[in-house]
Protein backbone atom coordinates (compact mmCIF):
# COMPACT_ATOMS: atom_id res chain seq x y z
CA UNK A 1 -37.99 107.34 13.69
CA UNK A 2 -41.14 109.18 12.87
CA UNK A 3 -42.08 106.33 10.61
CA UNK A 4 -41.45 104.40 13.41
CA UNK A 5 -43.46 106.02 15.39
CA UNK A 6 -46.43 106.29 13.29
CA UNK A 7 -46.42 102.48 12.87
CA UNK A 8 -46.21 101.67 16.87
CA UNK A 9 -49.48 104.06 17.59
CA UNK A 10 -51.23 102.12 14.37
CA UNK A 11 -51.10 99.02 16.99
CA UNK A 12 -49.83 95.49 15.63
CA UNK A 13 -53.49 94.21 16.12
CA UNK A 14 -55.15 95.73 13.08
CA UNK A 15 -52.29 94.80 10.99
CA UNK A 16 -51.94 90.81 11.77
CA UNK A 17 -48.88 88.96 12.58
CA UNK A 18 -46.24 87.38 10.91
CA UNK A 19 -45.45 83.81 11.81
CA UNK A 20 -41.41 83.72 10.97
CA UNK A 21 -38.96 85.87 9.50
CA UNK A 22 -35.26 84.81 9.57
CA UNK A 23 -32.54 86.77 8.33
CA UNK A 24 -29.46 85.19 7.25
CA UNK A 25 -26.45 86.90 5.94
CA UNK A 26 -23.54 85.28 4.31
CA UNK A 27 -20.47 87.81 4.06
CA UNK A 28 -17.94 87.81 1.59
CA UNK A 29 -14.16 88.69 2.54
CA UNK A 30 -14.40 92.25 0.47
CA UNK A 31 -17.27 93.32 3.12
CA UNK A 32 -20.43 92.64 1.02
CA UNK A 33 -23.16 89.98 1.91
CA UNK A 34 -25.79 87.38 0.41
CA UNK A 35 -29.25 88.01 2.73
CA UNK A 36 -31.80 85.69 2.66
CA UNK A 37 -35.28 86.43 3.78
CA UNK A 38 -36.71 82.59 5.11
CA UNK A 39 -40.50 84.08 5.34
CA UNK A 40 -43.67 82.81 6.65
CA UNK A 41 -46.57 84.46 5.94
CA UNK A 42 -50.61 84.50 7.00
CA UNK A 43 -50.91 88.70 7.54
CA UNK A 44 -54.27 89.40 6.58
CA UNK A 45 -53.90 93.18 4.26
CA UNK A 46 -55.12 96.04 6.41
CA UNK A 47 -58.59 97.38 6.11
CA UNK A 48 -58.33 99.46 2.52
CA UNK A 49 -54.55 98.47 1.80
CA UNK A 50 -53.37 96.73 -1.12
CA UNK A 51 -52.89 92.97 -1.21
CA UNK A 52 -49.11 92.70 -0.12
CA UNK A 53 -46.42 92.98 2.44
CA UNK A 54 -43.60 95.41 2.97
CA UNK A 55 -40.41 94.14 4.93
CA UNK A 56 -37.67 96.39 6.62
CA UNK A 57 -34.34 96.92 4.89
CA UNK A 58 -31.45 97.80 6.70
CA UNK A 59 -29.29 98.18 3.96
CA UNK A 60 -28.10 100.84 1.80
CA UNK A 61 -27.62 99.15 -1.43
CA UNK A 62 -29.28 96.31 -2.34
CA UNK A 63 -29.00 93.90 -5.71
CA UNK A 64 -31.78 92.16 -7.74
CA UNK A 65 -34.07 90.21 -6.00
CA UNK A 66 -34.67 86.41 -6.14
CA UNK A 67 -37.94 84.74 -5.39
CA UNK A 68 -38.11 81.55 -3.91
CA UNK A 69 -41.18 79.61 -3.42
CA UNK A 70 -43.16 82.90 -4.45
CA UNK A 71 -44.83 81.78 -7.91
CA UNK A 72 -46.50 85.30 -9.09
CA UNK A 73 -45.03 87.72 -6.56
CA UNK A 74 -42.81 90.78 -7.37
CA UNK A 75 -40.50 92.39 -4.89
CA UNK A 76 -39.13 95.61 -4.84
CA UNK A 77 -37.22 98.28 -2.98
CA UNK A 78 -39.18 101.22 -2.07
CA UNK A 79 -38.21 104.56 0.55
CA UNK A 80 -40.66 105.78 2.04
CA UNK A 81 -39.49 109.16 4.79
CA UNK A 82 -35.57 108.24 4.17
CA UNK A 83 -36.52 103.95 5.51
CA UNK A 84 -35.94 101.50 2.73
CA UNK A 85 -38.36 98.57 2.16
CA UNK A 86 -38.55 95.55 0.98
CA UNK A 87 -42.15 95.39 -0.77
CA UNK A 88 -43.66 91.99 -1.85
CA UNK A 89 -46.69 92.28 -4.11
CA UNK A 90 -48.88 89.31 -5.85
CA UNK A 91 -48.32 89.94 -9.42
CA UNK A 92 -51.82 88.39 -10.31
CA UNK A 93 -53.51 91.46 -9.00
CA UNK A 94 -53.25 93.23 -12.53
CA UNK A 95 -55.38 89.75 -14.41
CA UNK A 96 -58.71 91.14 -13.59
CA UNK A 97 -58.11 94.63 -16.11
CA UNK A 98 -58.05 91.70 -19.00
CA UNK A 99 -61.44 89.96 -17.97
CA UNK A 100 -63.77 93.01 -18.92
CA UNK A 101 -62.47 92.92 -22.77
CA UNK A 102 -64.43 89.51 -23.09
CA UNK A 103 -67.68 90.94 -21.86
CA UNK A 104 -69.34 89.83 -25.62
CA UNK A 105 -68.39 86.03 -24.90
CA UNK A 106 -71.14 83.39 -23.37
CA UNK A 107 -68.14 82.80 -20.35
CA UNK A 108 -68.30 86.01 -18.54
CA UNK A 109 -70.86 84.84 -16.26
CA UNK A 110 -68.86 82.42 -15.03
CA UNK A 111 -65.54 84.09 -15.59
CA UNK A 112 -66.16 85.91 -12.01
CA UNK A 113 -66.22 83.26 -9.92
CA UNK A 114 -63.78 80.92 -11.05
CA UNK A 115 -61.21 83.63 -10.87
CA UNK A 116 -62.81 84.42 -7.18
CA UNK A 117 -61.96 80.86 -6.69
CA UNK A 118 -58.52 80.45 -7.69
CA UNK A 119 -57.17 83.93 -6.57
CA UNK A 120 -56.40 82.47 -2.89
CA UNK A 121 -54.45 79.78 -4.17
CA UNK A 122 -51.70 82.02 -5.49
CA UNK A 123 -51.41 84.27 -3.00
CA UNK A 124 -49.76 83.10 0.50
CA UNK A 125 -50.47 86.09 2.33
CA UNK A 126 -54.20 85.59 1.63
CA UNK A 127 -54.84 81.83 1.86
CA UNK A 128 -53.39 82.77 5.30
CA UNK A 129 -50.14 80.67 4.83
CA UNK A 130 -47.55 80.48 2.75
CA UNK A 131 -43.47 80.30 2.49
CA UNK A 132 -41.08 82.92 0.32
CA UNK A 133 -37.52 83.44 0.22
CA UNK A 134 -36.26 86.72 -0.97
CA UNK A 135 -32.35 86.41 -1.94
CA UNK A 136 -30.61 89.78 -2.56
CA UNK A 137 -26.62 91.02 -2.41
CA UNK A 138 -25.84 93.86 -0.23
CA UNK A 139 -22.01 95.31 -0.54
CA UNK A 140 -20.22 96.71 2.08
CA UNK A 141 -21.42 95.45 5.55
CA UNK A 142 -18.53 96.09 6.62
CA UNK A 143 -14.79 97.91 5.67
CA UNK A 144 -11.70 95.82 5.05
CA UNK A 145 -8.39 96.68 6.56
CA UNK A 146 -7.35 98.11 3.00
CA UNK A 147 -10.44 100.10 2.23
CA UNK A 148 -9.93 102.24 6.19
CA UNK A 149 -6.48 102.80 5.61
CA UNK A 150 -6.97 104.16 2.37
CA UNK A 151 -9.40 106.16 3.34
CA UNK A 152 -7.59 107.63 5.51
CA UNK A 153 -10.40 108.89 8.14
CA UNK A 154 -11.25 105.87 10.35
CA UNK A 155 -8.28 104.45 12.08
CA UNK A 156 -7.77 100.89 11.89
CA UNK A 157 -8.59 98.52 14.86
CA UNK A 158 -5.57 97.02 16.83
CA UNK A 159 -4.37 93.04 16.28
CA UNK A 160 -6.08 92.91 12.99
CA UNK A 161 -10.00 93.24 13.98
CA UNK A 162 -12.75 94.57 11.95
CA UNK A 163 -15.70 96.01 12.97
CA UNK A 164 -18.92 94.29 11.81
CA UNK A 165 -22.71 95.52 12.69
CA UNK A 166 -26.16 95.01 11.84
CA UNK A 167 -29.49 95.93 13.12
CA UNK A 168 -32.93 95.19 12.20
CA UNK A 169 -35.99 97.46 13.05
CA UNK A 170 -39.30 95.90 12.55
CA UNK A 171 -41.19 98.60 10.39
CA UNK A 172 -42.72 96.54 8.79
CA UNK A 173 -46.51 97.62 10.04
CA UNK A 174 -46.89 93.53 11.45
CA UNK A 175 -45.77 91.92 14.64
CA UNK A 176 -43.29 89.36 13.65
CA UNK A 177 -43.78 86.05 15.99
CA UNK A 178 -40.64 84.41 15.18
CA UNK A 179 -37.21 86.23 14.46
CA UNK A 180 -33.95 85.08 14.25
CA UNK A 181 -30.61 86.83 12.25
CA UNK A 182 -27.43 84.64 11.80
CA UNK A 183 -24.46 86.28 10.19
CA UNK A 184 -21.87 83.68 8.83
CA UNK A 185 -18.67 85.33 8.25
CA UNK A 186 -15.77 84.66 4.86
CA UNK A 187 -14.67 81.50 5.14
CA UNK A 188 -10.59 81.92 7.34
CA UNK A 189 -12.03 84.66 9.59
CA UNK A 190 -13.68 84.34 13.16
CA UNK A 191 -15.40 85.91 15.58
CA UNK A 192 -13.18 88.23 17.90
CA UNK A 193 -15.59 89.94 20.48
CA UNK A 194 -19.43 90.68 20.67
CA UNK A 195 -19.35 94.26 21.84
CA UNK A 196 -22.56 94.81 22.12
CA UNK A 197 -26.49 93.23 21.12
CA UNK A 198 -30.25 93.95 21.40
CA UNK A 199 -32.44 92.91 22.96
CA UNK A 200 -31.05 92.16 26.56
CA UNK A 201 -31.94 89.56 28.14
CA UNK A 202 -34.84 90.07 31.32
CA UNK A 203 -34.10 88.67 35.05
CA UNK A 204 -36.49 85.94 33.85
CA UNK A 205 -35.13 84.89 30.87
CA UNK A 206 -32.95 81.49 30.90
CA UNK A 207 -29.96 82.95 28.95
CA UNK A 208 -28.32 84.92 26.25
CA UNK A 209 -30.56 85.62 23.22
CA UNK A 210 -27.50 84.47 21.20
CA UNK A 211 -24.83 81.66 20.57
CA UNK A 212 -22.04 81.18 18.31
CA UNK A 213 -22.35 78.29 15.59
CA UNK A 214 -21.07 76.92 12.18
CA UNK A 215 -22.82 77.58 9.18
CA UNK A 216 -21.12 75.23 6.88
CA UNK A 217 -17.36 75.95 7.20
CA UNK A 218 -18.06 79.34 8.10
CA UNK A 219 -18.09 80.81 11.88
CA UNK A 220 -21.42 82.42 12.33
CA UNK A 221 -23.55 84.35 14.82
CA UNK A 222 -27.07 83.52 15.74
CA UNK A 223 -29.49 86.13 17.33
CA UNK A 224 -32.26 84.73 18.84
CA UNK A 225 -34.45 87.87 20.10
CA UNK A 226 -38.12 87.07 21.54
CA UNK A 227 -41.30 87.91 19.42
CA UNK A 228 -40.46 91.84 17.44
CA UNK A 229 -43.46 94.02 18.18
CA UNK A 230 -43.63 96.93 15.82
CA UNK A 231 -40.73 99.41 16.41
CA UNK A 232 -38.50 96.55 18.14
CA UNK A 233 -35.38 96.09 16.99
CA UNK A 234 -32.52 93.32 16.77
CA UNK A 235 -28.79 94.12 16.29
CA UNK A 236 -25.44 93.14 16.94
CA UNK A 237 -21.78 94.74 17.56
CA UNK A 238 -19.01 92.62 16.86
CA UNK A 239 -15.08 92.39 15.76
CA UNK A 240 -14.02 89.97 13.64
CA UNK A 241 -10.78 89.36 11.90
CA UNK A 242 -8.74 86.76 9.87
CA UNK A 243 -7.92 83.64 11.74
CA UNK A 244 -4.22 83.71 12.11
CA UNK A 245 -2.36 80.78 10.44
CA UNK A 246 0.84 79.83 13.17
CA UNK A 247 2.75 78.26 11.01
CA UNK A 248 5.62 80.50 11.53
CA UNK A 249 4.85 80.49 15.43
CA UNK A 250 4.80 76.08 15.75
CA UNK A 251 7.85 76.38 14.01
CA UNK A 252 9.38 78.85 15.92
CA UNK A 253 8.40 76.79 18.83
CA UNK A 254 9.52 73.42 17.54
CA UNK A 255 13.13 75.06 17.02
CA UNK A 256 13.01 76.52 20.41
CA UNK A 257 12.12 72.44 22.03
CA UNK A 258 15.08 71.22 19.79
CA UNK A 259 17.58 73.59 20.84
CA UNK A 260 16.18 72.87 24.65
CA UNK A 261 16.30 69.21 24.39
CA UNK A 262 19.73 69.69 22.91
CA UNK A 263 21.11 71.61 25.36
CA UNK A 264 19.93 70.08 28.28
CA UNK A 265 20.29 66.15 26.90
CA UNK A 266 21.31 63.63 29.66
CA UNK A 267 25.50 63.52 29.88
CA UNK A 268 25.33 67.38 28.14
CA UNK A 269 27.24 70.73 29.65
């Protein structure tokens, strides 16, 4: 929170904007995720920061990271007062050390200013647009039914339901335009209640920030919040659980009909 804090009184107008960020994770049935980062970038770098971007991380673990549309960028997880990060750095920022060893050569002169030239060009953030997608795995988003009751200290929701959250605080030093998080769940399960969600809707807003969809053959959530100033946050509450298969039940039923149909046939007892 103090991080937080320090980034809201730094004001979201020296630091730029970013266009789009949309969040999507893709959960697995043992509780851990695929997250994609969809990103669109034009942040100008604040006055006497390195050329980059750092990105919130809401999650404890995280696995290798997988650039997208990002030739030359690096990205890795930092900490920085107990908040993880996501940082994205040009990787082309170290070239210019290796210039300065060909100072003896006729082509310094010119060396300069063709590299002054061509820096924009790879780097998004910069050239004031750009796209990157930053794929990572995150386990456990949530606990299976197995995992609580072995556990043996959280006691296990009623009818089969699971408890499922996510939230996303924007500390990432930029105003982020457009936001959006969609959580598809394992294929077989569905959505049982949403419990809670930020941000609540205004009096003057049209609807619900959210709606339930299909991502594939998965059941998935869509959060649809309105522009994340710095220290906003998005998150959801939900319960989910395996969709039952009533197999047993339609048959059950079917027997039931026959027996009815039987007993109560035209010219019967």
């Amino acid at each position: 929170m103090v991080v937080v804090l320090a980034l809201v009184l730094t004001g979201p107008a020296a630091r730029g904007e970013i266009p789009a960020l949309h969040e999507v994770i893709e959960l697995a049935p043992d509780g851990s995720a695929r997250v994609a980062y969809h990103l669109q970038v034009a942040v100008p770098p604040a006055a006497g920061a390195p050329t980059g971007l750092r990105l919130p991380l809401p999650f404890a673990q995280t696995g290798p990271f997988l650039l997208e549309g990002a030739t030359g960028w690096t990205a890795s997880r930092t900490e920085d007062g107990g908040v993880a990060f996501l940082d994205l750095a040009p990787a082309a920022t170290q070239t210019p050390a290796t210039t300065p060893t060909d100072a003896a050569a006729p082509a310094p002169a010119t060396a300069p200013t063709d590299a002054a030239a061509q820096a924009p060009a790879t780097n998004p953030i910069d050239a004031g647009a750009g796209s990157i997608t930053v794929r990572f795995d995150a386990p456990h988003l949530f606990k299976t039914r197995e995992e609580i009751a072995a556990g043996g200290k959280e006691k296990p929701l009623p009818f089969g339901d699971i408890s499922l959250a996510h939230t996303f605080v924007n500390t990432s030093g930029h105003a982020i335009a457009s936001f959006s998080l969609v959580i598809a769940l394992p294929e077989g399960f569905i959505f049982q209640a949403l419990d809670e969600y930020s941000p609540k809707p205004g009096k003057s807003d049209p609807g619900f920030p959210y709606r339930f969809a299909r991502l594939g053959e998965r059941h998935s959530l869509e959060l649809l919040p309105p522009p994340l100033r710095i220290g906003d946050r998005a998150s959801v509450k939900a319960r989910i659980r395996e969709a039952s298969r009533p197999w047993l039940l339609l048959v059950a039923l079917a027997a039931l009909a026959l027996a009815w149909l039987l007993r109560f046939r035209p010219g019967g007892p």
